[in-house]
PDB file of N, CA and C in Angstrom:
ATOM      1  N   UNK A   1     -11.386 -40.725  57.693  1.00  0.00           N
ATOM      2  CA  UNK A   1     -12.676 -40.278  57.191  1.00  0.00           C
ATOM      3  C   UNK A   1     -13.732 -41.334  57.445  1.00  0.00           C
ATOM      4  N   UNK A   2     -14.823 -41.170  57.850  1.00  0.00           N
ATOM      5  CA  UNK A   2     -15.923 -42.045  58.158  1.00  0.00           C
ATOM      6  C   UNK A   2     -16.848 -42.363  56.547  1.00  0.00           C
ATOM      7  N   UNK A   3     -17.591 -43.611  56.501  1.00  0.00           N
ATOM      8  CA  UNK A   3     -17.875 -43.604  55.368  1.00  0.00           C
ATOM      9  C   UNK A   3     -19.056 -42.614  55.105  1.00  0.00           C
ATOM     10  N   UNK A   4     -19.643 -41.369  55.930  1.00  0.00           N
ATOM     11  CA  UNK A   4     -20.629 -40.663  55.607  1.00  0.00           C
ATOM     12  C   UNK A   4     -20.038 -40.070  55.054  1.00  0.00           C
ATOM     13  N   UNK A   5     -19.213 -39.087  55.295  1.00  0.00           N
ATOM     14  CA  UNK A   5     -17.936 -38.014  54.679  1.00  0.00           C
ATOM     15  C   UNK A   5     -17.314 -38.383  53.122  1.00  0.00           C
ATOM     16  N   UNK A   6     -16.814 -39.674  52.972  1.00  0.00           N
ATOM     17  CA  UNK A   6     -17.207 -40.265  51.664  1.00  0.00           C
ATOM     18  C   UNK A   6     -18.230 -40.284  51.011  1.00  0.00           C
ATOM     19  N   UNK A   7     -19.469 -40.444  51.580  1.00  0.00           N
ATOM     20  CA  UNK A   7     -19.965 -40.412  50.587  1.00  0.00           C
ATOM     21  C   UNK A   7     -20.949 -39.007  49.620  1.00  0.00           C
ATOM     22  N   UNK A   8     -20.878 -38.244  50.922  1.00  0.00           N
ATOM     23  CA  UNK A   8     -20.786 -37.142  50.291  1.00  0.00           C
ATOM     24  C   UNK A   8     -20.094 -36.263  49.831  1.00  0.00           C
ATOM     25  N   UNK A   9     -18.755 -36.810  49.971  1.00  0.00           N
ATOM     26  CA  UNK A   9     -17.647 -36.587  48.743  1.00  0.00           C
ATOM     27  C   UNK A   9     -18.357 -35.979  46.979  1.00  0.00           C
ATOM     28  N   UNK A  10     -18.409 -34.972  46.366  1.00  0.00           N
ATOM     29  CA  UNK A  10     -18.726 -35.300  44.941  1.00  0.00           C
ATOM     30  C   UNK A  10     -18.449 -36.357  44.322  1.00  0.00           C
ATOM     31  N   UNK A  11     -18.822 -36.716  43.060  1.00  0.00           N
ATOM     32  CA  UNK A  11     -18.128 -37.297  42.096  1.00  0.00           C
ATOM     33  C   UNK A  11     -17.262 -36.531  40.866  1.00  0.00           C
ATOM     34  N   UNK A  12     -16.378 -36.389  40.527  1.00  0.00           N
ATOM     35  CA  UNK A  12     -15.846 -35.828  39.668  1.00  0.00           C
ATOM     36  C   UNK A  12     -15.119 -36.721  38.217  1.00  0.00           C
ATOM     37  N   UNK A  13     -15.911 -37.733  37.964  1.00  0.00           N
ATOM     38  CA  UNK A  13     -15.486 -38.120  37.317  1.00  0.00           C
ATOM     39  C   UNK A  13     -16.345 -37.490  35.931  1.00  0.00           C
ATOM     40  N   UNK A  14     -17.390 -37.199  36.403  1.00  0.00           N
ATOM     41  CA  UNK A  14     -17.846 -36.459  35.167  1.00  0.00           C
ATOM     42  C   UNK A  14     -17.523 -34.914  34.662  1.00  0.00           C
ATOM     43  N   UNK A  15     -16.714 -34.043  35.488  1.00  0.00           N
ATOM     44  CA  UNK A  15     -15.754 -33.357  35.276  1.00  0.00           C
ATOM     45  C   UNK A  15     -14.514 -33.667  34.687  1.00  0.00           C
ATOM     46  N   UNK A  16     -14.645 -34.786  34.639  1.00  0.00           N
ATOM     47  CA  UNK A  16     -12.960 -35.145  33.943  1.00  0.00           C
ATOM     48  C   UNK A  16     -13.216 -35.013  32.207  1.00  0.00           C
ATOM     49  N   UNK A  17     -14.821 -35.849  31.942  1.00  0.00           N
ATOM     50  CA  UNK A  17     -14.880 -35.297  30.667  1.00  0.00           C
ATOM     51  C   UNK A  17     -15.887 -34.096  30.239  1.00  0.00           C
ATOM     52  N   UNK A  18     -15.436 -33.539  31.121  1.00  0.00           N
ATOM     53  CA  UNK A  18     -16.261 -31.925  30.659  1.00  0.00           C
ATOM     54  C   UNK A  18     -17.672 -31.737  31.032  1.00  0.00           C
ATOM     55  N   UNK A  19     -18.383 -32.918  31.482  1.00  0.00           N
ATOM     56  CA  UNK A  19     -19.765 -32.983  31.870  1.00  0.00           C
ATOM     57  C   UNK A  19     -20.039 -32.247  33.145  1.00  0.00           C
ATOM     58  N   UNK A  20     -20.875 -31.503  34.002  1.00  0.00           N
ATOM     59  CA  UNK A  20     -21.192 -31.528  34.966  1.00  0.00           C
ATOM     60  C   UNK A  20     -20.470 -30.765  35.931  1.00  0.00           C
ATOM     61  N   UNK A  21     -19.404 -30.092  36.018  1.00  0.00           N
ATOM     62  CA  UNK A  21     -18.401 -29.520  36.662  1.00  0.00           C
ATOM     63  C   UNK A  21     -17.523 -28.685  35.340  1.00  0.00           C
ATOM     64  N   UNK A  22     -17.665 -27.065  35.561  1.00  0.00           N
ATOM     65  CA  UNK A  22     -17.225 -26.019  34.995  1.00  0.00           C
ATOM     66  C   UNK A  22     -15.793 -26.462  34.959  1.00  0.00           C
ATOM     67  N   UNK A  23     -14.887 -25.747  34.431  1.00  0.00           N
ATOM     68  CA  UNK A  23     -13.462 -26.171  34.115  1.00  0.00           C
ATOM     69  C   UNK A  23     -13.002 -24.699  34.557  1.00  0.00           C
ATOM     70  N   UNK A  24     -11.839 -24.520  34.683  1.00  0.00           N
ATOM     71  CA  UNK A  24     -11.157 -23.379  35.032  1.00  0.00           C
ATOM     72  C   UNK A  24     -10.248 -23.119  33.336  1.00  0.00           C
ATOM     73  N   UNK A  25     -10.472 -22.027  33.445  1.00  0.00           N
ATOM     74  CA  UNK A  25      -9.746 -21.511  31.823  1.00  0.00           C
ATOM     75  C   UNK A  25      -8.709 -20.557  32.144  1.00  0.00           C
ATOM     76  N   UNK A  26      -7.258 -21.112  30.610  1.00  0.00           N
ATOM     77  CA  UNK A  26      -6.484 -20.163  31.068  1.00  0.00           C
ATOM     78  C   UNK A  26      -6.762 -18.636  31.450  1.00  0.00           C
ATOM     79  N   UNK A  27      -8.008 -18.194  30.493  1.00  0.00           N
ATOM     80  CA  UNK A  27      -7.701 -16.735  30.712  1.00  0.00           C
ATOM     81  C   UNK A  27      -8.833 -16.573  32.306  1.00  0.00           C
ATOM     82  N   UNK A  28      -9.104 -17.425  32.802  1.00  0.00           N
ATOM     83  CA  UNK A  28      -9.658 -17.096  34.600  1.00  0.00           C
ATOM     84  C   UNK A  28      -8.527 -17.280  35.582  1.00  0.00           C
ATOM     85  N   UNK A  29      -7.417 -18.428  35.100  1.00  0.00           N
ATOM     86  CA  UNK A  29      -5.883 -17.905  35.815  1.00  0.00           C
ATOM     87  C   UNK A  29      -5.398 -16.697  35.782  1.00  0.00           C
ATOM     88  N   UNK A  30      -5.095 -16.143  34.623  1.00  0.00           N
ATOM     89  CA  UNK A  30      -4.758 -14.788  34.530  1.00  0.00           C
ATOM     90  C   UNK A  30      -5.315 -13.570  34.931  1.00  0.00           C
ATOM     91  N   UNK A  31      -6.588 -14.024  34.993  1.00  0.00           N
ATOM     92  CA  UNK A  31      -7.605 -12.887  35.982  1.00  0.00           C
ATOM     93  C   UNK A  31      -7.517 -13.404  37.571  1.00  0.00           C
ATOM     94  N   UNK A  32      -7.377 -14.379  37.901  1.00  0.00           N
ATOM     95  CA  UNK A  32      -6.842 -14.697  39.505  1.00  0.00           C
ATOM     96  C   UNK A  32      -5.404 -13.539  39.584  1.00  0.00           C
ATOM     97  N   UNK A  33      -4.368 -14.089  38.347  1.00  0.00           N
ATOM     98  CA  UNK A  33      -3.266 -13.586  38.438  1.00  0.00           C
ATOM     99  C   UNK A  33      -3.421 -11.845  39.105  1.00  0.00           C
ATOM    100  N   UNK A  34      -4.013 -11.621  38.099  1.00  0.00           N
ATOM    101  CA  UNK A  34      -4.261  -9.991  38.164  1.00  0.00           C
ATOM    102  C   UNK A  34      -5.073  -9.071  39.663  1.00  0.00           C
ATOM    103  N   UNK A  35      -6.113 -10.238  40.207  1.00  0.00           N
ATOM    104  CA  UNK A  35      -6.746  -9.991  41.275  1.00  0.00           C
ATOM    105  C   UNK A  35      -5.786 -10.035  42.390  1.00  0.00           C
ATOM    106  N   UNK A  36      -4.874 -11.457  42.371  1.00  0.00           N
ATOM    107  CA  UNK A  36      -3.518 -11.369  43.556  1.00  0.00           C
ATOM    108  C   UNK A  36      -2.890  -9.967  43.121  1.00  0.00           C
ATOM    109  N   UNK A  37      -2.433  -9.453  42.551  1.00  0.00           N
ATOM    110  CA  UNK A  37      -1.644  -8.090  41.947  1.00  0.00           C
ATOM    111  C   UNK A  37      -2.262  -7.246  42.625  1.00  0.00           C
ATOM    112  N   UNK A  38      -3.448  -6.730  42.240  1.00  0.00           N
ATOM    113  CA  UNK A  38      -4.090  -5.793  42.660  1.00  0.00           C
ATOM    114  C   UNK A  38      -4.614  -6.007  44.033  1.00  0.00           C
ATOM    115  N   UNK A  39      -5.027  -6.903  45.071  1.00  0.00           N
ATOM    116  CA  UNK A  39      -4.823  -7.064  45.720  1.00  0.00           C
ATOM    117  C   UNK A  39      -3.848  -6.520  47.119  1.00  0.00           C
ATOM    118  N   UNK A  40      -2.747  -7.429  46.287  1.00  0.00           N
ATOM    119  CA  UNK A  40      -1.657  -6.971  46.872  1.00  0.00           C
ATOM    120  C   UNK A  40      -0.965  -5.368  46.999  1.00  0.00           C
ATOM    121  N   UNK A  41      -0.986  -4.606  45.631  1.00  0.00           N
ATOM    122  CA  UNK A  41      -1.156  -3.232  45.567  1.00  0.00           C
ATOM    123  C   UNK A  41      -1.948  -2.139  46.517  1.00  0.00           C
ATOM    124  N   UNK A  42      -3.193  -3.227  46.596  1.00  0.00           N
ATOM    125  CA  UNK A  42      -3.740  -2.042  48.038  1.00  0.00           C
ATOM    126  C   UNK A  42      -3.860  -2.417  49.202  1.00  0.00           C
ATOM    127  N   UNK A  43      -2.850  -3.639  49.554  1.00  0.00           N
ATOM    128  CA  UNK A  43      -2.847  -3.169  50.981  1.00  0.00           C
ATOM    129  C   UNK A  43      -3.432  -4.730  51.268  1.00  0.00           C
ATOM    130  N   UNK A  44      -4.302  -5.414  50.816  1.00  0.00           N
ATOM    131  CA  UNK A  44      -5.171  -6.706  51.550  1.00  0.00           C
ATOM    132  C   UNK A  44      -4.265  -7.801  52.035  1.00  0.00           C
ATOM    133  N   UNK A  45      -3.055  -7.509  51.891  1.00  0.00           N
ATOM    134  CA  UNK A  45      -2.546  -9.113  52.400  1.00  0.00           C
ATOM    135  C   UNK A  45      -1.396  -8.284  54.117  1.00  0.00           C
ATOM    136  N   UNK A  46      -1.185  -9.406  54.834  1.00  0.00           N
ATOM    137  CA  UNK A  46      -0.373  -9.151  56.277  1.00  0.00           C
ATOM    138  C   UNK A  46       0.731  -9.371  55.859  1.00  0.00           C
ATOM    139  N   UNK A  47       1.986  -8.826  56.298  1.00  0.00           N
ATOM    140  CA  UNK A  47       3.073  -8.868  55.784  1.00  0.00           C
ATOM    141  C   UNK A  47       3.004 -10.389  56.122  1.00  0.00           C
ATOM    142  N   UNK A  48       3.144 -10.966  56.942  1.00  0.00           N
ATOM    143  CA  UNK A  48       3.392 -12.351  57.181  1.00  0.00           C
ATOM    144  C   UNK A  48       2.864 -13.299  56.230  1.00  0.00           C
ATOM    145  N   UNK A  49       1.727 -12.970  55.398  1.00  0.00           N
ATOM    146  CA  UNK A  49       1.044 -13.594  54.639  1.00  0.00           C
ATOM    147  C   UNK A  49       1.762 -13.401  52.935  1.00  0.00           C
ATOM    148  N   UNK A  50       2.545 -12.476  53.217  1.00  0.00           N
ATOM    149  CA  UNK A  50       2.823 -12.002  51.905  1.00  0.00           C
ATOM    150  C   UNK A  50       4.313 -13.333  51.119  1.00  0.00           C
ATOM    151  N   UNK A  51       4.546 -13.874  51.872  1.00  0.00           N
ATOM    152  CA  UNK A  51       5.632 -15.250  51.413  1.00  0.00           C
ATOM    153  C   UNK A  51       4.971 -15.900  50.567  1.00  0.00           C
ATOM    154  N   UNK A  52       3.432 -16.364  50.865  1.00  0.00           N
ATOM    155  CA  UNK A  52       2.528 -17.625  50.606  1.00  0.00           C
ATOM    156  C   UNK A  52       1.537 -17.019  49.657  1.00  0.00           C
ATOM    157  N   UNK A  53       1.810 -16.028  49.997  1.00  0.00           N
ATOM    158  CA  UNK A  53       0.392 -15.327  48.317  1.00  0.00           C
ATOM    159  C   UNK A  53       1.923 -15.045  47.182  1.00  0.00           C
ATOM    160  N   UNK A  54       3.024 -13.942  47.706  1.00  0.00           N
ATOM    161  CA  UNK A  54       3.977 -14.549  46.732  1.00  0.00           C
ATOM    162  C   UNK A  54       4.916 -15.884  45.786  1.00  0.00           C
ATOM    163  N   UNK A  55       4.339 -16.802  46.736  1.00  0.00           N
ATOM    164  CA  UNK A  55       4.886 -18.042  46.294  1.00  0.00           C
ATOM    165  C   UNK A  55       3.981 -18.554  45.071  1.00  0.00           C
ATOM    166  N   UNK A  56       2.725 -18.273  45.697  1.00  0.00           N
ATOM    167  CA  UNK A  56       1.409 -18.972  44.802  1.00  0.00           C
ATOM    168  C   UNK A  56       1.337 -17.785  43.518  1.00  0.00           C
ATOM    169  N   UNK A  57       1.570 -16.799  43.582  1.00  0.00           N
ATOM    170  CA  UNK A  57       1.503 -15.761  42.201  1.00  0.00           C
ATOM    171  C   UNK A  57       2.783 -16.367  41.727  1.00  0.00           C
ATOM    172  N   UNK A  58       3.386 -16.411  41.958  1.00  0.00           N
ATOM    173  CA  UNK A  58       5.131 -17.044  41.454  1.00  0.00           C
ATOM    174  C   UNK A  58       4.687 -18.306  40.634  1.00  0.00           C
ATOM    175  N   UNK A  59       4.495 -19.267  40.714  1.00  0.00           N
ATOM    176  CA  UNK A  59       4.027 -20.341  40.389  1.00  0.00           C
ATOM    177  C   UNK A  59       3.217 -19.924  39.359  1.00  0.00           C
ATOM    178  N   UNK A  60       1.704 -19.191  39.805  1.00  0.00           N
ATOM    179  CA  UNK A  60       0.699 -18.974  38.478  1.00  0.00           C
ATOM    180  C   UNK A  60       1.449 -18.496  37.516  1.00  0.00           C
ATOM    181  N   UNK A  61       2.358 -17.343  37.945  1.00  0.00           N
ATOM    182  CA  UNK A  61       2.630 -16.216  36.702  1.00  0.00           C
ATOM    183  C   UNK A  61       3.829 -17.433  35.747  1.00  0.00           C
ATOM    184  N   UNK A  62       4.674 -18.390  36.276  1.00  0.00           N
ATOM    185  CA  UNK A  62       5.579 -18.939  35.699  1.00  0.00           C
ATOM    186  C   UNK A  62       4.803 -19.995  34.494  1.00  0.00           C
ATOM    187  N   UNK A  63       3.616 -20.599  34.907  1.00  0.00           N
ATOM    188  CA  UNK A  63       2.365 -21.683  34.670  1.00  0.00           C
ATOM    189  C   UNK A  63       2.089 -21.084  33.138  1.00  0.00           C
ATOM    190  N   UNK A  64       1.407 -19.610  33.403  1.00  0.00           N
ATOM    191  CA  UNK A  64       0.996 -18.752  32.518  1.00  0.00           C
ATOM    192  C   UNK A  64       2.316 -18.464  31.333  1.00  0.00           C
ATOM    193  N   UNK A  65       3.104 -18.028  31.785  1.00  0.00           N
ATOM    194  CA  UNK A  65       4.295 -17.683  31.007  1.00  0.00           C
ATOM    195  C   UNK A  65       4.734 -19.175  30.072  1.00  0.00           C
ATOM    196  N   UNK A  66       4.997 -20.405  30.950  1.00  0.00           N
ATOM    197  CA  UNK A  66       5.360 -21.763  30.251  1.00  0.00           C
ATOM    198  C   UNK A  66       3.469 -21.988  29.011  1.00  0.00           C
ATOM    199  N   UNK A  67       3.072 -21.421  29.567  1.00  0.00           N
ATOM    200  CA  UNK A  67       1.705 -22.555  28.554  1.00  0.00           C
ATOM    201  C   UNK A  67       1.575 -21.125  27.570  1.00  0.00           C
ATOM    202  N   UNK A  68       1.613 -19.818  27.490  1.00  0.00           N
ATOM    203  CA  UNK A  68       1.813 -19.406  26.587  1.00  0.00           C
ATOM    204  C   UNK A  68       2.754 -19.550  25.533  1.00  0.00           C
ATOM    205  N   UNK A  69       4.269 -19.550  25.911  1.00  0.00           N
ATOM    206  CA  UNK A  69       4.985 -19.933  25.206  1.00  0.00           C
ATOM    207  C   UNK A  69       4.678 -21.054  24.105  1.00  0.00           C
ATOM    208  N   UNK A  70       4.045 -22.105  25.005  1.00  0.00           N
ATOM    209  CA  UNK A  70       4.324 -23.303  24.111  1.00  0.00           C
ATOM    210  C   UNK A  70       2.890 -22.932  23.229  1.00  0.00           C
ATOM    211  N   UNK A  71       1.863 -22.022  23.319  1.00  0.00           N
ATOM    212  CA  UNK A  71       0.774 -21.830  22.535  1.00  0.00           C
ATOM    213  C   UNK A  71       1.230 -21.013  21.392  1.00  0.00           C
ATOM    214  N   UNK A  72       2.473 -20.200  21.480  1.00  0.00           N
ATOM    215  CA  UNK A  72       3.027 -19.265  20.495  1.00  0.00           C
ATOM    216  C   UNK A  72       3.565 -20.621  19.733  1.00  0.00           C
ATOM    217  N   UNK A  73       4.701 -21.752  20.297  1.00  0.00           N
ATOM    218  CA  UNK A  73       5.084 -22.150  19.241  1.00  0.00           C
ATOM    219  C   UNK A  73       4.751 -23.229  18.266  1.00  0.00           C
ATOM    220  N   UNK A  74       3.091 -23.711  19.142  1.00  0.00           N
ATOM    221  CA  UNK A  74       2.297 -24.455  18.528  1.00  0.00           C
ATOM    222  C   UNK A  74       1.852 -23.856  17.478  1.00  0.00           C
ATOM    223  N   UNK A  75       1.417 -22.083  17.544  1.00  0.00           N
ATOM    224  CA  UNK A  75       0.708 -21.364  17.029  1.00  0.00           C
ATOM    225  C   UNK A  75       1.978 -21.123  15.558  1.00  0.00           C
ATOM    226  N   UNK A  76       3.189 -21.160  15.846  1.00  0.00           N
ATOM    227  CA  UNK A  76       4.180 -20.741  14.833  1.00  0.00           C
ATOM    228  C   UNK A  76       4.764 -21.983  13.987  1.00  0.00           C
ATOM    229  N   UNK A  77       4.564 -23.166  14.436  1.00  0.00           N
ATOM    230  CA  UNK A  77       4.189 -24.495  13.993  1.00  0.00           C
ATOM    231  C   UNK A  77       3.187 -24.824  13.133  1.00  0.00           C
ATOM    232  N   UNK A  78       2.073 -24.559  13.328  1.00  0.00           N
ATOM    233  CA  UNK A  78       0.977 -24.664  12.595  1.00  0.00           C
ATOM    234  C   UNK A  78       1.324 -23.568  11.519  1.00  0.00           C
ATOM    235  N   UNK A  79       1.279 -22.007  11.969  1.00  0.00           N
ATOM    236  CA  UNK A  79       1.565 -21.139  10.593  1.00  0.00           C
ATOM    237  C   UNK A  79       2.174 -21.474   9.723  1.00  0.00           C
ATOM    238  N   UNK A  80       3.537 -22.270   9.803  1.00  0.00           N
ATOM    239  CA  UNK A  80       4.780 -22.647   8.927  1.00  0.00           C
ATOM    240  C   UNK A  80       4.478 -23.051   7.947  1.00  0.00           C
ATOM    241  N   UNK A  81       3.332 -24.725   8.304  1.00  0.00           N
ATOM    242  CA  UNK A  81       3.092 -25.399   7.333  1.00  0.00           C
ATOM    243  C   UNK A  81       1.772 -25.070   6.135  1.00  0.00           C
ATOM    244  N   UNK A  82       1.293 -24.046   6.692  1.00  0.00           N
ATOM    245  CA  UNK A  82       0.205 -23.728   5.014  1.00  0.00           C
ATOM    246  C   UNK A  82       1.088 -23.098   4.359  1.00  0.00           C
ATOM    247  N   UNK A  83       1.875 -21.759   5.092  1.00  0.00           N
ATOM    248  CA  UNK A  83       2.692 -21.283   4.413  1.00  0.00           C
ATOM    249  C   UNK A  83       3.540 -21.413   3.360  1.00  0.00           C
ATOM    250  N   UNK A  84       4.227 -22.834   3.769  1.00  0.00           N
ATOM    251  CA  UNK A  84       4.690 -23.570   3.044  1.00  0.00           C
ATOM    252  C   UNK A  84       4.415 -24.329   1.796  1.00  0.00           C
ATOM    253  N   UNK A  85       3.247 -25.187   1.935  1.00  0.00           N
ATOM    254  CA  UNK A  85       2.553 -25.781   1.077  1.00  0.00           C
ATOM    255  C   UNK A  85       1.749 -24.689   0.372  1.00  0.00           C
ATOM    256  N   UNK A  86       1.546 -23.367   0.297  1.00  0.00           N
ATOM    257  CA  UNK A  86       0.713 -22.540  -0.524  1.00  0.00           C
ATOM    258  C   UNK A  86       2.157 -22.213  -1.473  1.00  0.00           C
ATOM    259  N   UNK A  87       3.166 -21.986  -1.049  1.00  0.00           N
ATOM    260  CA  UNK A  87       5.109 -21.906  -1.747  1.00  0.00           C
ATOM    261  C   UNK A  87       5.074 -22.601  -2.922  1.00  0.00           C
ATOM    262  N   UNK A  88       4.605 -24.321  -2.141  1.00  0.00           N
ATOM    263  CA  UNK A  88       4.938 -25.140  -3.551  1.00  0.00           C
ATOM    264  C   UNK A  88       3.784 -25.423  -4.336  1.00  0.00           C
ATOM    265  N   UNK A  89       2.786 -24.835  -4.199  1.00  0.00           N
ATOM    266  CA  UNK A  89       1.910 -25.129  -5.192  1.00  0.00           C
ATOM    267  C   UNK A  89       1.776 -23.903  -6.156  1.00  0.00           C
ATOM    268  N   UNK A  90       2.149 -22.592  -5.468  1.00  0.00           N
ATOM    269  CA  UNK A  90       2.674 -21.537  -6.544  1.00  0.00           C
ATOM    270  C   UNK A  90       3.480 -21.936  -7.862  1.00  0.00           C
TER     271      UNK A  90
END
């Protein structure tokens, strides 16, 4: 890379703390997810192409599936304990 190409490189360090550069959210994965699906349903991808868009939906949909999970059992973690403590103060 030449140093012009650097330097018009962005900076992204102010994306790192949320400044200046949008973030990607789980639920815009899941709408990618859904666009590869449908997509694929009518026809837009070459069979040859279809390994490498399946690989990459494979991956999202597994991504999606692991970070929900662990949001259910954060989510069933957190419920436990008011639950609990509202028990013993009854």
């Amino acid at each position: 890379m030449t140093q012009e190409a650097v330097a018009e490189q962005p900076e992204v360090t102010e994306g790192a703390e949320g400044q200046g550069v949008d973030s990607i959210s789980l639920n815009d994965l899941q709408v990618l997810a859904n666009v590869v699906d449908l997509a694929s349903q009518r026809g837009a991808f070459r069979g040859n192409e279809l390994t490498q868009v399946g690989a990459v939906f494979d991956k999202l949909s597994a991504f999606l599936q692991q970070v929900a999970a662990a949001q259910a059992a954060n989510a069933e973690a957190e419920g436990d304990s008011p639950a609990e403590e509202g028990k013993e103060e009854a």
